[in-house]
N, C-alpha and C. Protein backbone atom coordinates (compact mmCIF):
# COMPACT_ATOMS: atom_id res chain seq x y z
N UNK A 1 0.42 -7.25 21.63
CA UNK A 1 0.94 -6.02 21.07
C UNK A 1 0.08 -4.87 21.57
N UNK A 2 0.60 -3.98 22.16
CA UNK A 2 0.29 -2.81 22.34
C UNK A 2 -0.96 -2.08 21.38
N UNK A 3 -1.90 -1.35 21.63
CA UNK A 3 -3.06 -0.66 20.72
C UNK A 3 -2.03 0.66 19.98
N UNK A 4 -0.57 0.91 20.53
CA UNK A 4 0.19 1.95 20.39
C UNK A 4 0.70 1.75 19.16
N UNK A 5 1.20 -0.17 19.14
CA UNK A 5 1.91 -0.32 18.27
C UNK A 5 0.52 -0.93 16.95
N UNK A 6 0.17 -0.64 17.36
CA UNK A 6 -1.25 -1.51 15.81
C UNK A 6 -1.24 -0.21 15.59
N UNK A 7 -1.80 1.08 16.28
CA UNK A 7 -1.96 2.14 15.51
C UNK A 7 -1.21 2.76 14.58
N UNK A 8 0.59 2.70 15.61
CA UNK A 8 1.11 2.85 14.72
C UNK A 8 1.80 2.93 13.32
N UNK A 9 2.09 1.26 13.48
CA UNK A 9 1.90 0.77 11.99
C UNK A 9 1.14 0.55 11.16
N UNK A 10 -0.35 0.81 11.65
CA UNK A 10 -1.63 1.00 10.26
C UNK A 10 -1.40 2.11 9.96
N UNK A 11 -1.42 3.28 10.98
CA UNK A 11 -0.99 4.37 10.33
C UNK A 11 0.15 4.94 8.99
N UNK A 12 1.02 4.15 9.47
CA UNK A 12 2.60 4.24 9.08
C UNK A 12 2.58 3.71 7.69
N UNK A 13 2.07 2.47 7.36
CA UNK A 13 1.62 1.89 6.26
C UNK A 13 0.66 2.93 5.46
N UNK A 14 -0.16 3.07 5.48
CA UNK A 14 -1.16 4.03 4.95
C UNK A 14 -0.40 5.12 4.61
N UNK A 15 0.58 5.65 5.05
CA UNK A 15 0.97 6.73 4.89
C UNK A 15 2.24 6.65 3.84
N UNK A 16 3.19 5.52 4.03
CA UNK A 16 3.74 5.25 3.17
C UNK A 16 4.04 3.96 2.06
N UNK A 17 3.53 3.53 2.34
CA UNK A 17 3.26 2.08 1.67
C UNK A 17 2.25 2.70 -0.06
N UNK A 18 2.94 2.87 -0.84
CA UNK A 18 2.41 2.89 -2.25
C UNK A 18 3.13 2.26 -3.08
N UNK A 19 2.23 1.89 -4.15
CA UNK A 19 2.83 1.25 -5.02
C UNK A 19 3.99 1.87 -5.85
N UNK A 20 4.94 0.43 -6.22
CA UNK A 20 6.14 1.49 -6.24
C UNK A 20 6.61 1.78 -8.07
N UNK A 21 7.41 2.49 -8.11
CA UNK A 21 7.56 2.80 -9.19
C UNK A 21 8.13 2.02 -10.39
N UNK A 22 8.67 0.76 -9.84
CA UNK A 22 9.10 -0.23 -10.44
C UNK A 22 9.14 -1.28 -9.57
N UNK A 23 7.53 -1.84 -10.29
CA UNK A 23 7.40 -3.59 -9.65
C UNK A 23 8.42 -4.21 -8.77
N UNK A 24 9.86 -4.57 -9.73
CA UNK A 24 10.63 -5.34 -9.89
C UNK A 24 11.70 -5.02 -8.98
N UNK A 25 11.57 -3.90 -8.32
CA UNK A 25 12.32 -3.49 -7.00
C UNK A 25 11.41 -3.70 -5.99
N UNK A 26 10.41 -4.08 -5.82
CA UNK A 26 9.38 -4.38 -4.68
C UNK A 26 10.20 -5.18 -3.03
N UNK A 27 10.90 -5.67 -3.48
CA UNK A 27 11.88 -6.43 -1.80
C UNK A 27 13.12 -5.47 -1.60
N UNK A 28 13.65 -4.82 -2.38
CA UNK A 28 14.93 -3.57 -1.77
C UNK A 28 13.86 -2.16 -1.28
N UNK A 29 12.49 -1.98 -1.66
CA UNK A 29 11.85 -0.85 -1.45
C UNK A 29 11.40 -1.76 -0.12
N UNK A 30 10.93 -2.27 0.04
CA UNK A 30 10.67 -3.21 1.27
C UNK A 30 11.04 -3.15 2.25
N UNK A 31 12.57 -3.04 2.14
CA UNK A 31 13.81 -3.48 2.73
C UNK A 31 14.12 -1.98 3.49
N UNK A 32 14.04 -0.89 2.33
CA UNK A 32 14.31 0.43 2.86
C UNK A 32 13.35 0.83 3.98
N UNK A 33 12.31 0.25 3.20
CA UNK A 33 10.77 1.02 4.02
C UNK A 33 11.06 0.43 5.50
N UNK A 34 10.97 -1.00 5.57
CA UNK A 34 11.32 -1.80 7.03
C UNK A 34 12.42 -1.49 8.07
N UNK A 35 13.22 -0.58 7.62
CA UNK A 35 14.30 0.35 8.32
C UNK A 35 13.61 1.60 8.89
N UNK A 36 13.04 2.13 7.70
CA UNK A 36 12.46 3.61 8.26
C UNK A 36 11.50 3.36 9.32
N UNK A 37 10.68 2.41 8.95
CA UNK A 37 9.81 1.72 10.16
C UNK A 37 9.69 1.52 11.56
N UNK A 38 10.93 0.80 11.82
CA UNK A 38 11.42 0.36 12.56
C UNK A 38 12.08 1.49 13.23
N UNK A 39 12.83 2.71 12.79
CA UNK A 39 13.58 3.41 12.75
C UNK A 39 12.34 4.56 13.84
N UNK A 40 11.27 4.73 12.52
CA UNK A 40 10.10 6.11 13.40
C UNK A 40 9.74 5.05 14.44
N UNK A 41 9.18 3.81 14.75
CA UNK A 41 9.30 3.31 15.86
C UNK A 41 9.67 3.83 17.27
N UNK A 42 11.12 3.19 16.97
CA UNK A 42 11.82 3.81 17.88
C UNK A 42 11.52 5.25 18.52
N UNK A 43 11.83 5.54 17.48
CA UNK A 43 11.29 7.51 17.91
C UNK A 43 10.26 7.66 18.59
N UNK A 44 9.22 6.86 18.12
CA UNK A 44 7.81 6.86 18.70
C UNK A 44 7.62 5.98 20.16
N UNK A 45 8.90 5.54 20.28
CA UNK A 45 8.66 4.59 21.85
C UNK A 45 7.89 3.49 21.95
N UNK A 46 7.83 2.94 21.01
CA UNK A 46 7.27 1.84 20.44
C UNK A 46 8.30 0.56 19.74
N UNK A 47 8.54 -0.62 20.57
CA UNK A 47 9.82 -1.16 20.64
C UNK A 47 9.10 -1.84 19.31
N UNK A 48 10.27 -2.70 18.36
CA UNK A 48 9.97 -3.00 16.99
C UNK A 48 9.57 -4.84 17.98
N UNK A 49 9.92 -5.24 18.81
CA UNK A 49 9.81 -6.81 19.07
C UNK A 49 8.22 -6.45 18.92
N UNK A 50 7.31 -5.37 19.62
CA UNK A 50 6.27 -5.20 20.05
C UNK A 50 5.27 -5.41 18.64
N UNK A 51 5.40 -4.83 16.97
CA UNK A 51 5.41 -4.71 16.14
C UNK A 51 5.36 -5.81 15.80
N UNK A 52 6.59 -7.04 15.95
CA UNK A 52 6.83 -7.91 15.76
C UNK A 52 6.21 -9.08 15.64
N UNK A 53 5.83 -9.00 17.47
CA UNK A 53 5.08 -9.82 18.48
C UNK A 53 3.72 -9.91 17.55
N UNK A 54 3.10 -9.04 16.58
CA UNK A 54 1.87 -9.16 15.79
C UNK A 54 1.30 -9.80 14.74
N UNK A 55 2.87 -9.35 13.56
CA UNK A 55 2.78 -9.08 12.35
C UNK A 55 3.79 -9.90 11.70
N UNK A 56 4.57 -10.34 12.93
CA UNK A 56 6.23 -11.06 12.05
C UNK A 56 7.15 -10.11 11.46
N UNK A 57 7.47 -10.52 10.66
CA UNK A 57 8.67 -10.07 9.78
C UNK A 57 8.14 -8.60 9.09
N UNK A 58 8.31 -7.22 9.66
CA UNK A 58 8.06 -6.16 9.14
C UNK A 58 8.52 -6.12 7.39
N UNK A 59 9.80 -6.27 7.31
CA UNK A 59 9.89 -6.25 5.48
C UNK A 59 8.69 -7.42 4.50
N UNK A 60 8.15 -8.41 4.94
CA UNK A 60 7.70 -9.33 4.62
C UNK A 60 6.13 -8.37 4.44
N UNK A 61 6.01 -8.04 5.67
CA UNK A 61 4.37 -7.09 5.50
C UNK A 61 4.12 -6.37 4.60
N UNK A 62 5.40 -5.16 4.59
CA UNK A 62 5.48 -4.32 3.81
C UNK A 62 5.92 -4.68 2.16
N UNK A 63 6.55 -5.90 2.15
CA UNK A 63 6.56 -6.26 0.57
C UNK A 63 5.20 -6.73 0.18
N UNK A 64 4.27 -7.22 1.33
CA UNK A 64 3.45 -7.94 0.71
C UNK A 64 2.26 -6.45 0.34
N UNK A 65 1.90 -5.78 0.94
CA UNK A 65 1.41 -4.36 0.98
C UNK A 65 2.03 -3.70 -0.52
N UNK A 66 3.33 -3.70 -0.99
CA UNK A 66 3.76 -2.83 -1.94
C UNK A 66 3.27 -3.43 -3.10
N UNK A 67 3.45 -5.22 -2.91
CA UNK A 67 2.31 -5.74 -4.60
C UNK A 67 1.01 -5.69 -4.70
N UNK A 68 0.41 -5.81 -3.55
CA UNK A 68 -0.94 -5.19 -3.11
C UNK A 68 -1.52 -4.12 -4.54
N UNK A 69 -0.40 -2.97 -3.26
CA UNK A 69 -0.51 -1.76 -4.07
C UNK A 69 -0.35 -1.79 -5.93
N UNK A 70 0.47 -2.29 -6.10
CA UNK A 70 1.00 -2.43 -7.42
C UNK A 70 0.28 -3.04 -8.38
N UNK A 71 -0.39 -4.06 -7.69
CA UNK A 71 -1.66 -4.67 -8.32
C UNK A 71 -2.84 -3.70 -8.59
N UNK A 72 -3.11 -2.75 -7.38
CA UNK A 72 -4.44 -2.23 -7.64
C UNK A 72 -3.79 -1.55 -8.69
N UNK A 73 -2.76 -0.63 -8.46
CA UNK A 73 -2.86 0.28 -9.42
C UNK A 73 -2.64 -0.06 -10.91
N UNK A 74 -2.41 -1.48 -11.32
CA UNK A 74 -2.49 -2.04 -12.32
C UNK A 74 -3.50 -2.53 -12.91
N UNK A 75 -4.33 -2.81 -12.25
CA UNK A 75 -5.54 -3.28 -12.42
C UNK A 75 -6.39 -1.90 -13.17
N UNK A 76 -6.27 -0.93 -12.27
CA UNK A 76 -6.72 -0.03 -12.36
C UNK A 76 -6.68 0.91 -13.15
N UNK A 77 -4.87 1.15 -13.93
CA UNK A 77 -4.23 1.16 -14.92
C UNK A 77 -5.13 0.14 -16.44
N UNK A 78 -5.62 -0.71 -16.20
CA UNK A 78 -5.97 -1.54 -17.29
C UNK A 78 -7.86 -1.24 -17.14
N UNK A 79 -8.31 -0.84 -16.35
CA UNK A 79 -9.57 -0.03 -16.28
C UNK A 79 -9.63 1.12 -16.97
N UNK A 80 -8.29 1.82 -16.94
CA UNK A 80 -8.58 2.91 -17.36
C UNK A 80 -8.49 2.81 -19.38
N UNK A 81 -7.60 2.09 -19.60
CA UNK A 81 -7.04 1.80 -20.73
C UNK A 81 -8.37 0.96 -21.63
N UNK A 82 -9.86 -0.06 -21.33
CA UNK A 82 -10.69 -0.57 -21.61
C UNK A 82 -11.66 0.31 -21.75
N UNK A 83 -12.09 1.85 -21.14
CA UNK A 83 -12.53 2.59 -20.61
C UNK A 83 -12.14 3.93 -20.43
N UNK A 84 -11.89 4.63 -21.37
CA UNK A 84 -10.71 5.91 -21.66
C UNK A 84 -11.80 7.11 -21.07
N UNK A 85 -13.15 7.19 -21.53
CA UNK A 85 -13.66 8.09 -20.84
C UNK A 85 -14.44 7.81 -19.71
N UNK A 86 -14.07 6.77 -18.93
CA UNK A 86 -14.90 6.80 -17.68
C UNK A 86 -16.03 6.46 -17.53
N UNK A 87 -16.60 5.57 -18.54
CA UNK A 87 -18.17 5.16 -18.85
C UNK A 87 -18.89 6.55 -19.55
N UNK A 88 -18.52 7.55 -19.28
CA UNK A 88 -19.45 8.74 -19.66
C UNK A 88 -20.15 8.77 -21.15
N UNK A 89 -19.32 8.11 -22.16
CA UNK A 89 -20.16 8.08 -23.27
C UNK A 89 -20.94 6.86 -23.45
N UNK A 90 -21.35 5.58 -22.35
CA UNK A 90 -22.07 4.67 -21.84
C UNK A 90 -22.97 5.34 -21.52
N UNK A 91 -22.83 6.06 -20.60
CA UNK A 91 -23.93 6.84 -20.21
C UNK A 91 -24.89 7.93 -20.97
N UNK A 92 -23.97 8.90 -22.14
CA UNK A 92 -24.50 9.53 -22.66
C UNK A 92 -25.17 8.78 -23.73
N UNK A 93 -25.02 7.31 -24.14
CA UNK A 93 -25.54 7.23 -24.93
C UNK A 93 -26.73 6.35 -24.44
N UNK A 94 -26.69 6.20 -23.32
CA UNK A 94 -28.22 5.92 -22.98
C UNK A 94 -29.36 6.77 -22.70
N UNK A 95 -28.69 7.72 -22.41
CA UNK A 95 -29.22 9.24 -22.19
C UNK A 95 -30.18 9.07 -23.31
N UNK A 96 -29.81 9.81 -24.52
CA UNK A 96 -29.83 9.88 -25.60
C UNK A 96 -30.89 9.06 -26.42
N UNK A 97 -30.88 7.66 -26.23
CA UNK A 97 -31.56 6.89 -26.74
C UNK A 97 -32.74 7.13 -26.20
N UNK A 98 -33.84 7.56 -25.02
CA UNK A 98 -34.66 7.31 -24.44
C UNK A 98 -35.87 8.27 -25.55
C-alpha cells in the first residue's frame, strides 16, 4: 500500500471516526462512513483496492474504530460520574490537612 494511502486513511479516520451517537447504530454509521471513504478516496487519487490491499474490509475498520470510540467515551462518561469534580476536592483536601 502506498505511504499516500496509510496517510490517507489515518488521517481520514481521525478526522471522522467518533463515537457515535447511538451505540446501537454502530454498522449502518459504518456503512455510511465506508462510502464517504472510499468516495474522498477516489477524489484523492488514491484507488480503494490500495486501502484495501492493507486494512481489508474498510466498513469492518471503521466499525471497529466507532466502538473503540464509544467505549472510551463511556468509560470516560463513567469517570466522570465516580468523580464529579475532577479529583479537585481530593486534592484540596490534602492540601488542607498538612
Amino acid at each position: 500500500m502506498s505511504e499516500n494511502a496509510i496517510e490517507f486513511l489515518q488521517e481520514w479516520i481521525c478526522e471522522k471516526v467518533q463515537a457515535p451517537a447511538h451505540p446501537a447504530m454502530v454498522e449502518k454509521h459504518a456503512e455510511t462512513l465506508a462510502k464517504e471513504c472510499a468516495a474522498k478516496a477516489a477524489e484523492a487519487g488514491i484507488p480503494l483496492e490500495d486501502i484495501q490491499e492493507e486494512v481489508g474490509d474498510i466498513q469492518e475498520l471503521i466499525a471497529a474504530r466507532l466502538e473503540d470510540a464509544a467505549e472510551a467515551e463511556a468509560e470516560q462518561a463513567a469517570g466522570a460520574a465516580k468523580n464529579p469534580d475532577g479529583g479537585r476536592n481530593a486534592a484540596n483536601e490534602n492540601r488542607s490537612s498538612k
